[in-house]
PDB file of N, CA and C in Angstrom:
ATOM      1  N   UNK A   1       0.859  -1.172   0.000  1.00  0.00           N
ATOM      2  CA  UNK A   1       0.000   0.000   0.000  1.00  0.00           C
ATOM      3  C   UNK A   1       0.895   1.222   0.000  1.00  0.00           C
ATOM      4  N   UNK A   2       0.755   2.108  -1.131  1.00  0.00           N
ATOM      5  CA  UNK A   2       1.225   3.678  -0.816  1.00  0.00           C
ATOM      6  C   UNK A   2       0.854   4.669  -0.788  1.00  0.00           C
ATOM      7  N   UNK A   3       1.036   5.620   0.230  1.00  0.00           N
ATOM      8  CA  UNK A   3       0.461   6.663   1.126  1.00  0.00           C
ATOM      9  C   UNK A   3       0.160   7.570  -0.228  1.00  0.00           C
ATOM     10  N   UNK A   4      -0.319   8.772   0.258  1.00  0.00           N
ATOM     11  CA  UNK A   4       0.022  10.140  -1.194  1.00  0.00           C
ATOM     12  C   UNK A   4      -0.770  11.054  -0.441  1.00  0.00           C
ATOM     13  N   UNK A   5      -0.596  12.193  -0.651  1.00  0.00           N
ATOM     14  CA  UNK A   5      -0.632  13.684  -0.481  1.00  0.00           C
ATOM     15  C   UNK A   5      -1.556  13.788  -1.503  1.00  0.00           C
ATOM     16  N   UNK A   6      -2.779  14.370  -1.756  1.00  0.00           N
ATOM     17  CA  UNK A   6      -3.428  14.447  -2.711  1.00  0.00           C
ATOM     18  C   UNK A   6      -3.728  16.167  -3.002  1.00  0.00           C
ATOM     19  N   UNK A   7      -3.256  16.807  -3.616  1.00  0.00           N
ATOM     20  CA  UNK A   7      -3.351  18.350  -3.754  1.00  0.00           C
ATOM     21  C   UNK A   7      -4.336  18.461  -4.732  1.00  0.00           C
ATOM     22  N   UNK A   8      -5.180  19.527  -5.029  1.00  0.00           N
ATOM     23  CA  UNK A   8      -6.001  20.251  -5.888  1.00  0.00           C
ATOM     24  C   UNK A   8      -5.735  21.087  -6.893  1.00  0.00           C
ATOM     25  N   UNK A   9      -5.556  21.647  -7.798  1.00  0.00           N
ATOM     26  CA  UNK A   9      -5.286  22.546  -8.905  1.00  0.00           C
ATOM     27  C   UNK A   9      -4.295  23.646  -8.534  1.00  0.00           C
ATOM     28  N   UNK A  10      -4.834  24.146  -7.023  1.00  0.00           N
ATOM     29  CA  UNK A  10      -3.962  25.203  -6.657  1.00  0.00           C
ATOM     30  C   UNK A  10      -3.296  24.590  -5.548  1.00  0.00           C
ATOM     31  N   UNK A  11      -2.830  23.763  -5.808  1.00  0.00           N
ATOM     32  CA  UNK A  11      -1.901  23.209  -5.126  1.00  0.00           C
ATOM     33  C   UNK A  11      -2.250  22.539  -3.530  1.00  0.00           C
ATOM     34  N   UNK A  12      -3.653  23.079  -3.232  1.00  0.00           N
ATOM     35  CA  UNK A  12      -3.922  22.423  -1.640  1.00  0.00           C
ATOM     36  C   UNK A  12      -4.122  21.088  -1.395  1.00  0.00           C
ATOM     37  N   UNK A  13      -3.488  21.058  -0.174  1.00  0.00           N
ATOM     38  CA  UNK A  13      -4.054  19.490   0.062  1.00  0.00           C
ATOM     39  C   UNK A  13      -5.330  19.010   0.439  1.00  0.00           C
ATOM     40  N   UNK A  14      -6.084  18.201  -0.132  1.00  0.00           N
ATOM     41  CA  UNK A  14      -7.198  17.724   0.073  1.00  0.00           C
ATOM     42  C   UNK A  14      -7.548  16.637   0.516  1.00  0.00           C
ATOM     43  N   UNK A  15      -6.725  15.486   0.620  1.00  0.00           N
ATOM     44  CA  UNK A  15      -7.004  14.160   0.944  1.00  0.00           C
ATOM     45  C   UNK A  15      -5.485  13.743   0.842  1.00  0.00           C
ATOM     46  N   UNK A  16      -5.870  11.950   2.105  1.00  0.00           N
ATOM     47  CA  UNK A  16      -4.628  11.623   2.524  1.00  0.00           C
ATOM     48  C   UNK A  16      -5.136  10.494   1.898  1.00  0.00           C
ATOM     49  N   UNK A  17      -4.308   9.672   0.704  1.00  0.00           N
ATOM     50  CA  UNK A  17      -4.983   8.679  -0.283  1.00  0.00           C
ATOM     51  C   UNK A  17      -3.867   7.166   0.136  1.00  0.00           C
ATOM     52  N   UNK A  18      -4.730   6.495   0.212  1.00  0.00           N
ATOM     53  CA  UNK A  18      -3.786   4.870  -0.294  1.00  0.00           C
ATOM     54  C   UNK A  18      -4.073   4.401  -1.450  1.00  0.00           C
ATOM     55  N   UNK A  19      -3.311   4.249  -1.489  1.00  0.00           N
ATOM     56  CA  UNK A  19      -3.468   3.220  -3.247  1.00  0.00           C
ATOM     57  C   UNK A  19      -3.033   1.041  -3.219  1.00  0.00           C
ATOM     58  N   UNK A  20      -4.136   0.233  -3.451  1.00  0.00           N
ATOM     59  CA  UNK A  20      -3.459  -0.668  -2.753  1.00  0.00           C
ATOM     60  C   UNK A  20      -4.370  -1.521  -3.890  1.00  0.00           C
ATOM     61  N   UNK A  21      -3.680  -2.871  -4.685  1.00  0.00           N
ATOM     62  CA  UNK A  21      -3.714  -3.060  -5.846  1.00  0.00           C
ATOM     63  C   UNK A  21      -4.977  -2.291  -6.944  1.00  0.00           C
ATOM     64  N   UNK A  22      -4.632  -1.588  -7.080  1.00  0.00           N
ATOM     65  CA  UNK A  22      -5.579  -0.555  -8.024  1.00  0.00           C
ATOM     66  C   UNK A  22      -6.710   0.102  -7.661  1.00  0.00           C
ATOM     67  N   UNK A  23      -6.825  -0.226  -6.151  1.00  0.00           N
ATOM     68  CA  UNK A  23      -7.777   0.704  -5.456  1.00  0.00           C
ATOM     69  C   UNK A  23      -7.314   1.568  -4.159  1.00  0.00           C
ATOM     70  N   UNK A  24      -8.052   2.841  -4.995  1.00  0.00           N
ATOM     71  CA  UNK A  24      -7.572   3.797  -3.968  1.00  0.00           C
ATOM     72  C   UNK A  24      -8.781   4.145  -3.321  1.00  0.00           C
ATOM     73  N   UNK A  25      -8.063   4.818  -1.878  1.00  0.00           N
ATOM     74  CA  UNK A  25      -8.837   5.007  -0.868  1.00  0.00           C
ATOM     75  C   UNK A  25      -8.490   6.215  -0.255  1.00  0.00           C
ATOM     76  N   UNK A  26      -9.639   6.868   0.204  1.00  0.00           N
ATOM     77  CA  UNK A  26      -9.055   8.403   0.840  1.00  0.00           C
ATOM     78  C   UNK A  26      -9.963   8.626   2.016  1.00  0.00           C
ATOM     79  N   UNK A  27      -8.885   9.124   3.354  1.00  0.00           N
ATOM     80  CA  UNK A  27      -8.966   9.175   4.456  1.00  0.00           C
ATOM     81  C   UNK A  27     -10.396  10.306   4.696  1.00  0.00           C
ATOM     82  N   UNK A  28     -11.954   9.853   4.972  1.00  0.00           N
ATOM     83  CA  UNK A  28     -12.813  11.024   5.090  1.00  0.00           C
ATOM     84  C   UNK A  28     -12.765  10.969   6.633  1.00  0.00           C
ATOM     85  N   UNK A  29     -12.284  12.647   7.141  1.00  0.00           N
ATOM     86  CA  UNK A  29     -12.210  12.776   8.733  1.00  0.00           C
ATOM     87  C   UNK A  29     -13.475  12.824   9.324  1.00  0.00           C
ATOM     88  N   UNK A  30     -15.133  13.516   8.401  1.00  0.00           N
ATOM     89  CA  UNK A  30     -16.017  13.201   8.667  1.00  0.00           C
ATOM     90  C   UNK A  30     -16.622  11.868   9.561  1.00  0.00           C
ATOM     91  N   UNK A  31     -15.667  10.398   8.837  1.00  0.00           N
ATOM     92  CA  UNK A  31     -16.315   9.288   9.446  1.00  0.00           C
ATOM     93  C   UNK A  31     -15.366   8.655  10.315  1.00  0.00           C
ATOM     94  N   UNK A  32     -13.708   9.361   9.767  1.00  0.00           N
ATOM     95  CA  UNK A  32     -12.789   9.320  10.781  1.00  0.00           C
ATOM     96  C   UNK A  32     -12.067   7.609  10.189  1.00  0.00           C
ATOM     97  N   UNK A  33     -12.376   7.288   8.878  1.00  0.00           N
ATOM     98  CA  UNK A  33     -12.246   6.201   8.086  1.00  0.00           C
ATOM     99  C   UNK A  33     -11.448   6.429   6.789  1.00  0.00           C
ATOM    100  N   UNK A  34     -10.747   5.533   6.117  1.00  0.00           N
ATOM    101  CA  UNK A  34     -10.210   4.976   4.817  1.00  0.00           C
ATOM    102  C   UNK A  34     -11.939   5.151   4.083  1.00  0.00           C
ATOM    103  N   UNK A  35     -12.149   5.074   2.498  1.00  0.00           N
ATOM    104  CA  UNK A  35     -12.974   4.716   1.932  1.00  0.00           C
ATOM    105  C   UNK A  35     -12.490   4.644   0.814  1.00  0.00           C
ATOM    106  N   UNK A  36     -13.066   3.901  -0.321  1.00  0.00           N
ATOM    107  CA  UNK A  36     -12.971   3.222  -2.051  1.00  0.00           C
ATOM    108  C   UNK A  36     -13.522   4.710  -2.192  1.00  0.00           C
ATOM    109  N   UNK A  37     -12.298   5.209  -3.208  1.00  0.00           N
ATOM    110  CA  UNK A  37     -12.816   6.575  -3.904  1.00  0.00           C
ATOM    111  C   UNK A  37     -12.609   6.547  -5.227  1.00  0.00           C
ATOM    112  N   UNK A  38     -13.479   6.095  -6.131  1.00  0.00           N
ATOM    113  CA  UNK A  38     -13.440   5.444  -7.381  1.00  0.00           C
ATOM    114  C   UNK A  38     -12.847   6.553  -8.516  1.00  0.00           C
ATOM    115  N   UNK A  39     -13.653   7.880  -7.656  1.00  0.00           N
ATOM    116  CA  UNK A  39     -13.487   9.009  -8.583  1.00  0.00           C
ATOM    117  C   UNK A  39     -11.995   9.448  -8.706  1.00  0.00           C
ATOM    118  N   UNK A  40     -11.280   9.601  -7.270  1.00  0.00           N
ATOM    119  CA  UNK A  40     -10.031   9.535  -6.855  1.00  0.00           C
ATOM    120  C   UNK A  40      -9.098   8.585  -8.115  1.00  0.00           C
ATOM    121  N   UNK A  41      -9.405   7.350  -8.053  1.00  0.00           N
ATOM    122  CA  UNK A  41      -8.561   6.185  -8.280  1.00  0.00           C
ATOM    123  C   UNK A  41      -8.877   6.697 -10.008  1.00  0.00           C
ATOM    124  N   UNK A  42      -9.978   7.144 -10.607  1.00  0.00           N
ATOM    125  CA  UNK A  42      -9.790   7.613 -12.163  1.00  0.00           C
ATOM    126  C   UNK A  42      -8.491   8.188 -12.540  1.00  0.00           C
ATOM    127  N   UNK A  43      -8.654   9.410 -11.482  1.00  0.00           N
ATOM    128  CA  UNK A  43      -7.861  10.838 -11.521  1.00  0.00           C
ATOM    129  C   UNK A  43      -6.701  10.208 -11.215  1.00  0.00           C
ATOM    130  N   UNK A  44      -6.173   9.400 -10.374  1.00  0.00           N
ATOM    131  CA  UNK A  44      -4.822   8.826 -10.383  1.00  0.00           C
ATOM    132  C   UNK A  44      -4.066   8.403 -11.618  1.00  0.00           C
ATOM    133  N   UNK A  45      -5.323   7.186 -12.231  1.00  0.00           N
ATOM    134  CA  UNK A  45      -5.046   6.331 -13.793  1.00  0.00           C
ATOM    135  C   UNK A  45      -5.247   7.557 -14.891  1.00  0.00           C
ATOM    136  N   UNK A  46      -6.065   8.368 -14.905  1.00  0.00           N
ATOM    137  CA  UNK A  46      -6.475   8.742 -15.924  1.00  0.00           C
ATOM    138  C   UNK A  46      -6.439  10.016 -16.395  1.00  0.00           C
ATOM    139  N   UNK A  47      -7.246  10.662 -15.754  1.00  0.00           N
ATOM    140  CA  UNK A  47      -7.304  12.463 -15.466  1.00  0.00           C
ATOM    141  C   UNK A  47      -6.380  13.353 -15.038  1.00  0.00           C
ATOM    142  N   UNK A  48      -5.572  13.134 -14.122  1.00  0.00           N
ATOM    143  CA  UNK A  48      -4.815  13.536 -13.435  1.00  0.00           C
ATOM    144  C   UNK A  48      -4.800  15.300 -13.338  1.00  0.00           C
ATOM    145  N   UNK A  49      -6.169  15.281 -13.015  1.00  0.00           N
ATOM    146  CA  UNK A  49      -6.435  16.932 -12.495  1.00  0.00           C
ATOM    147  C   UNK A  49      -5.705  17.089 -10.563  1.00  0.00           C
ATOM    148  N   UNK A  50      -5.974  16.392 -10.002  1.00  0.00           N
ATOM    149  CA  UNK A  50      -5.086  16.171  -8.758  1.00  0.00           C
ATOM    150  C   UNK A  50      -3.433  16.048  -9.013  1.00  0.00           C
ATOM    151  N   UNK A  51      -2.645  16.092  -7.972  1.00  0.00           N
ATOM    152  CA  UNK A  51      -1.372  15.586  -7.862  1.00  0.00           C
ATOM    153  C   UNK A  51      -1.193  14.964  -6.770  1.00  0.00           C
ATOM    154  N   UNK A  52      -0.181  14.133  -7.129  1.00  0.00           N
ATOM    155  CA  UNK A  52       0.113  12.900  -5.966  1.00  0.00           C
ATOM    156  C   UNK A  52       1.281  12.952  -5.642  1.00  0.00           C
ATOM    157  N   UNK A  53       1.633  13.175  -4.308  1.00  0.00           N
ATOM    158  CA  UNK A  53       2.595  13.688  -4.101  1.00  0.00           C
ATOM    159  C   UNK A  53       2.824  12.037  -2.981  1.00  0.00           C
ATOM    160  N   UNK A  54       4.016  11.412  -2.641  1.00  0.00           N
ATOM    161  CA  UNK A  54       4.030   9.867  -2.425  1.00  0.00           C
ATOM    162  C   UNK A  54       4.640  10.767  -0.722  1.00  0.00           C
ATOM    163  N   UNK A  55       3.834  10.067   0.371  1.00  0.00           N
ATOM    164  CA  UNK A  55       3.992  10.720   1.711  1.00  0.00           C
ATOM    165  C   UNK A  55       4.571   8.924   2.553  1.00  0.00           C
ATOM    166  N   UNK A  56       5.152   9.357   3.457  1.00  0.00           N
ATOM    167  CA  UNK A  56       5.235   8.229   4.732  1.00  0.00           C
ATOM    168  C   UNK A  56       4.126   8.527   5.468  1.00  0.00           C
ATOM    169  N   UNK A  57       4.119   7.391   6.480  1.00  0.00           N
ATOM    170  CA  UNK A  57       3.189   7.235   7.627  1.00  0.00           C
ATOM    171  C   UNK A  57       3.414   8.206   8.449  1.00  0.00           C
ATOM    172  N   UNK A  58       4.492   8.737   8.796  1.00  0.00           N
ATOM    173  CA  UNK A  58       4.452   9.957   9.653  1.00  0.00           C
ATOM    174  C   UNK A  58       3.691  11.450   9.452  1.00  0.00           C
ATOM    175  N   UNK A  59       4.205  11.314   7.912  1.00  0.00           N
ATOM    176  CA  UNK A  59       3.065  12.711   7.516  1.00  0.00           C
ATOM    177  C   UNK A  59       1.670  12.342   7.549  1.00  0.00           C
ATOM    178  N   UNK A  60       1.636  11.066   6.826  1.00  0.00           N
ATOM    179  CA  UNK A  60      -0.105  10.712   6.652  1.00  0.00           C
ATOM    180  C   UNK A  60      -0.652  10.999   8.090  1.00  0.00           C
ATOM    181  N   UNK A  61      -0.243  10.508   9.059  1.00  0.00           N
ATOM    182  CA  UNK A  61      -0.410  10.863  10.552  1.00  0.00           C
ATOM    183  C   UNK A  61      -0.940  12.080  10.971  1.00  0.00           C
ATOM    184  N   UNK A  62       0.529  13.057  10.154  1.00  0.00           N
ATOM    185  CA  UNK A  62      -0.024  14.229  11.041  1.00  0.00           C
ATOM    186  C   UNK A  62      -1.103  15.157  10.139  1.00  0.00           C
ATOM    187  N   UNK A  63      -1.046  14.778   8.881  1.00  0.00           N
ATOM    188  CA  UNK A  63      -2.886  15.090   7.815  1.00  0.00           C
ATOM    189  C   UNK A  63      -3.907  14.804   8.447  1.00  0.00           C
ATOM    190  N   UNK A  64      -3.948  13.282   8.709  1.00  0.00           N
ATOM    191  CA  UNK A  64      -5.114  12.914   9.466  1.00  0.00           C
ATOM    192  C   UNK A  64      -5.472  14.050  10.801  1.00  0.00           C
ATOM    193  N   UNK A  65      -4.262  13.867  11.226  1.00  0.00           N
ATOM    194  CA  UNK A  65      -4.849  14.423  12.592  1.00  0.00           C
ATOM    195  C   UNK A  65      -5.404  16.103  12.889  1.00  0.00           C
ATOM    196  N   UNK A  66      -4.507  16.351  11.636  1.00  0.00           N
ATOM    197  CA  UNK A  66      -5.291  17.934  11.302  1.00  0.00           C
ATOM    198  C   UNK A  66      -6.442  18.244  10.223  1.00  0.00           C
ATOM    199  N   UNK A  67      -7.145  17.224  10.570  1.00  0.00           N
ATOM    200  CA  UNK A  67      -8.238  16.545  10.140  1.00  0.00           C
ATOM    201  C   UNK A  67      -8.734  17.006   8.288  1.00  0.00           C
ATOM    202  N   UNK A  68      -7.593  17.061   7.314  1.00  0.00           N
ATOM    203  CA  UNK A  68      -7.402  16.890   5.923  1.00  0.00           C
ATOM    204  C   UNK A  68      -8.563  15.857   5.543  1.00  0.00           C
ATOM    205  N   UNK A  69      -9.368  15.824   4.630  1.00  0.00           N
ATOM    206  CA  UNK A  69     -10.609  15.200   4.427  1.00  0.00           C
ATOM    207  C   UNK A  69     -12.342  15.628   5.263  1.00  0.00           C
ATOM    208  N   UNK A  70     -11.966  16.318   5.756  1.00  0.00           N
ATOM    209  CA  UNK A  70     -12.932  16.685   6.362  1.00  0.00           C
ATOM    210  C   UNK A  70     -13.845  17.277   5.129  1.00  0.00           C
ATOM    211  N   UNK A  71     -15.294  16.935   5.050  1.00  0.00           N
ATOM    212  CA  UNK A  71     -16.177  17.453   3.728  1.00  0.00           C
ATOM    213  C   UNK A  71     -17.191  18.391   5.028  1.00  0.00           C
ATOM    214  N   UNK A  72     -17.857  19.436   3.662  1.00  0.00           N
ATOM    215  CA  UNK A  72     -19.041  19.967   4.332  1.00  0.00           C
ATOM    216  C   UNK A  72     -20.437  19.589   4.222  1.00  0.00           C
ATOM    217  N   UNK A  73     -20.958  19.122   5.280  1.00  0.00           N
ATOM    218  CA  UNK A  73     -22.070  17.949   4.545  1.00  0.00           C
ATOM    219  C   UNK A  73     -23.057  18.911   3.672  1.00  0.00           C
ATOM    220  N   UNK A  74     -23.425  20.032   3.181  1.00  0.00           N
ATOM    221  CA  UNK A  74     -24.130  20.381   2.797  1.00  0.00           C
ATOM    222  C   UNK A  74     -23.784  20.923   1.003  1.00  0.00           C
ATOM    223  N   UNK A  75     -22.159  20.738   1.129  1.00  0.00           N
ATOM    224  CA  UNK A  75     -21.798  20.540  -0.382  1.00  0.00           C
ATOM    225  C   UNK A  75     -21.740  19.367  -0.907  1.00  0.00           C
ATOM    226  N   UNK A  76     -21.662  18.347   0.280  1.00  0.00           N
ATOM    227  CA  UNK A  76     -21.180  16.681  -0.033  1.00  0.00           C
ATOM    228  C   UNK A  76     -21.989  15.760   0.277  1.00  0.00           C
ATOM    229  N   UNK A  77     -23.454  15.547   0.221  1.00  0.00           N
ATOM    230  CA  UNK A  77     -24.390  14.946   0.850  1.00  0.00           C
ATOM    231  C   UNK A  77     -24.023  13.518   0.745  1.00  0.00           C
ATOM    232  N   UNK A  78     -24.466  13.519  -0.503  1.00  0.00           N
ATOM    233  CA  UNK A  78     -24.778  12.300  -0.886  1.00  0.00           C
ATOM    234  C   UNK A  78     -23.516  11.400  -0.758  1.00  0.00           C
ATOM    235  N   UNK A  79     -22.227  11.869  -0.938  1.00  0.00           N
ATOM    236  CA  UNK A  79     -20.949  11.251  -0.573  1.00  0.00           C
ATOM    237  C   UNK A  79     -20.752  10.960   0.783  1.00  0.00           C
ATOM    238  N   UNK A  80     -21.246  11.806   1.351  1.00  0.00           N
ATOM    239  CA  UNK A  80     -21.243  11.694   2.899  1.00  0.00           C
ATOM    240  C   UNK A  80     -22.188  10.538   3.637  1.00  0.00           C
ATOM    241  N   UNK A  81     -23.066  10.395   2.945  1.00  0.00           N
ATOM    242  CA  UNK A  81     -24.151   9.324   3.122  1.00  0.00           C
ATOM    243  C   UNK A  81     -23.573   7.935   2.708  1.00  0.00           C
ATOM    244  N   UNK A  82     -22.512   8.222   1.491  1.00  0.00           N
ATOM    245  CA  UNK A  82     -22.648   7.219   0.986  1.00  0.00           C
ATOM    246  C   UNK A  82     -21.278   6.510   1.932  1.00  0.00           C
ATOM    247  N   UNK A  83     -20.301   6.670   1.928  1.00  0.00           N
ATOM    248  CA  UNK A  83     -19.668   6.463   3.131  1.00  0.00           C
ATOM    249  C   UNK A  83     -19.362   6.680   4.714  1.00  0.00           C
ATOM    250  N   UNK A  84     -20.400   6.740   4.990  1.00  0.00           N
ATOM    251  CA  UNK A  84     -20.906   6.869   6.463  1.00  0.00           C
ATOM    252  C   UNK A  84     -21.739   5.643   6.442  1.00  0.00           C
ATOM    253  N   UNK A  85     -22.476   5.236   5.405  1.00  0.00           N
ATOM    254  CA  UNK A  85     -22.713   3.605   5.166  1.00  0.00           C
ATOM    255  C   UNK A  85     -22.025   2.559   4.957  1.00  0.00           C
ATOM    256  N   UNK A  86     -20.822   2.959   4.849  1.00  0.00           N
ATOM    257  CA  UNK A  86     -20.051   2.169   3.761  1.00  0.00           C
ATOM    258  C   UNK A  86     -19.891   0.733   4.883  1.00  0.00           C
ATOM    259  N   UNK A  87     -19.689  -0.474   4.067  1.00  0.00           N
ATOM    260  CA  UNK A  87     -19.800  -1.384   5.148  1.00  0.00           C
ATOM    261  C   UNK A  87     -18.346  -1.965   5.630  1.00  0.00           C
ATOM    262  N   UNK A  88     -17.565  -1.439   4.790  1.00  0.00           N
ATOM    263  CA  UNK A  88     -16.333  -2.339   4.847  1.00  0.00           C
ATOM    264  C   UNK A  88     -14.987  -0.908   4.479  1.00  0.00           C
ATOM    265  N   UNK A  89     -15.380   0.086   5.491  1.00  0.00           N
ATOM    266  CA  UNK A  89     -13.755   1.155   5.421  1.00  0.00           C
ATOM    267  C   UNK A  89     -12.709   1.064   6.016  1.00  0.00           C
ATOM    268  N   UNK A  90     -11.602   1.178   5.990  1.00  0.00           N
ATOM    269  CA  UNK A  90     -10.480   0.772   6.605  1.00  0.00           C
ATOM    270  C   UNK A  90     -10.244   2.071   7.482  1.00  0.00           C
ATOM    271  N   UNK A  91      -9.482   1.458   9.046  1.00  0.00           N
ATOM    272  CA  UNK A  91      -8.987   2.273   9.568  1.00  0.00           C
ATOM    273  C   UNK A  91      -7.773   2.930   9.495  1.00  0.00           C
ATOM    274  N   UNK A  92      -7.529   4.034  10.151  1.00  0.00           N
ATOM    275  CA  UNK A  92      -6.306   4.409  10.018  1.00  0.00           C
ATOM    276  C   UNK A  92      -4.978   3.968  10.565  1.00  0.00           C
ATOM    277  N   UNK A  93      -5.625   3.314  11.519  1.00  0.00           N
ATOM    278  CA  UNK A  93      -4.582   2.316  12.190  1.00  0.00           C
ATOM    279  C   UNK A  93      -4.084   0.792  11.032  1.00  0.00           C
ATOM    280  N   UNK A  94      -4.928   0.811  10.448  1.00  0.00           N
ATOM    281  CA  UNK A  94      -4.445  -0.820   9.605  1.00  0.00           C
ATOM    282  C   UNK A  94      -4.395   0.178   8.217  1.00  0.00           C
ATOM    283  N   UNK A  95      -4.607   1.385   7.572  1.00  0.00           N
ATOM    284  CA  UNK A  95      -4.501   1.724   6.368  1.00  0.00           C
ATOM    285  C   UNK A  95      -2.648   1.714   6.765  1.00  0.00           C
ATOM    286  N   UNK A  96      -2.124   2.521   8.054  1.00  0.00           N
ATOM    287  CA  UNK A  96      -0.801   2.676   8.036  1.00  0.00           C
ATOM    288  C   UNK A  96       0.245   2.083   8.532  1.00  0.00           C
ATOM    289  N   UNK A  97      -0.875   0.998   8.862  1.00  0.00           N
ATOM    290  CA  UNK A  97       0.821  -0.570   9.209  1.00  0.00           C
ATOM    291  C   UNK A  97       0.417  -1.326   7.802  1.00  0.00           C
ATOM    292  N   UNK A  98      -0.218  -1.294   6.886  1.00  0.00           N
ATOM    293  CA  UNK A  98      -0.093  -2.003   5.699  1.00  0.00           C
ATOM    294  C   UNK A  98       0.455  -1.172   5.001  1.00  0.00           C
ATOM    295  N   UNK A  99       0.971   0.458   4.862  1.00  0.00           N
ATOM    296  CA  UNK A  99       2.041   1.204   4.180  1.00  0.00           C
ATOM    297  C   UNK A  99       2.883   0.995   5.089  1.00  0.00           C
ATOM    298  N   UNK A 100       3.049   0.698   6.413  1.00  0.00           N
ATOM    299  CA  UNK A 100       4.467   0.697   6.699  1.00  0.00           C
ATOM    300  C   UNK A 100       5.165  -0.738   6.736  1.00  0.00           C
ATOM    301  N   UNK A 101       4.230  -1.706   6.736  1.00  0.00           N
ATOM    302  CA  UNK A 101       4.715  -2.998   6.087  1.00  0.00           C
ATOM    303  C   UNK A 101       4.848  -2.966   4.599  1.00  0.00           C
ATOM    304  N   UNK A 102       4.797  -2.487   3.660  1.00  0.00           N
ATOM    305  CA  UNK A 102       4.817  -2.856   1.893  1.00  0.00           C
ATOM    306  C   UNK A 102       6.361  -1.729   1.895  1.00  0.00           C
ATOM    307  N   UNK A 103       7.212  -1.111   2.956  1.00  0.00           N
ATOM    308  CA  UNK A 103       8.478  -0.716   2.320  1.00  0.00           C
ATOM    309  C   UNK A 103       8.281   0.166   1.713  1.00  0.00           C
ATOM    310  N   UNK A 104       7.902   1.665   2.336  1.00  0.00           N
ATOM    311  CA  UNK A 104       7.509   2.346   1.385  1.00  0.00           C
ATOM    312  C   UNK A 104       8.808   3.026   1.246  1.00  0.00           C
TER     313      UNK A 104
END
């Protein structure tokens, strides 16, 4: 699994992403969870309107904790719904011993 810095057009950071065999996942502080961000994982393969900047567990750490992913539920409803359901998100504790086990 590898970490990434996920920046926006003007350069901000927006999300703390794993990438782990072709699915990526980005840290929402809303649910305080990993989630499958399909749209994300395009823009990685495809689009590449984001940049990915490749982070360790120490930074991913301190993103999380300055709570990077955080959405506003009233711009992000339905995303917010949709992973706040989600049945199967990874924590942050096992998203970053499976990057710090794969040798990053």
């Amino acid at each position: 699994m590898k970490l990434y810095l996920v920046k926006d057009e003007e350069d901000e950071p927006v999300w703390v992403a794993a990438l782990a065999h072709e699915t990526m996942y980005a840290y929402v502080a809303n649910t305080g969870k990993f989630h499958d961000n399909n749209a994300l994982r395009n823009d990685f393969y495809i689009d590449r309107i984001f940049t990915y900047e490749p982070i360790g567990t120490a930074e991913a750490r301190r993103w999380i904790s300055q709570g990077l992913g955080t959405l506003n539920d009233t711009d992000h409803p339905d995303a917010l719904t949709k992973w706040r359901a989600d049945p199967s998100p990874l924590t942050p504790a096992d998203v970053l011993a499976m990057a710090a086990g794969s040798n990053e």
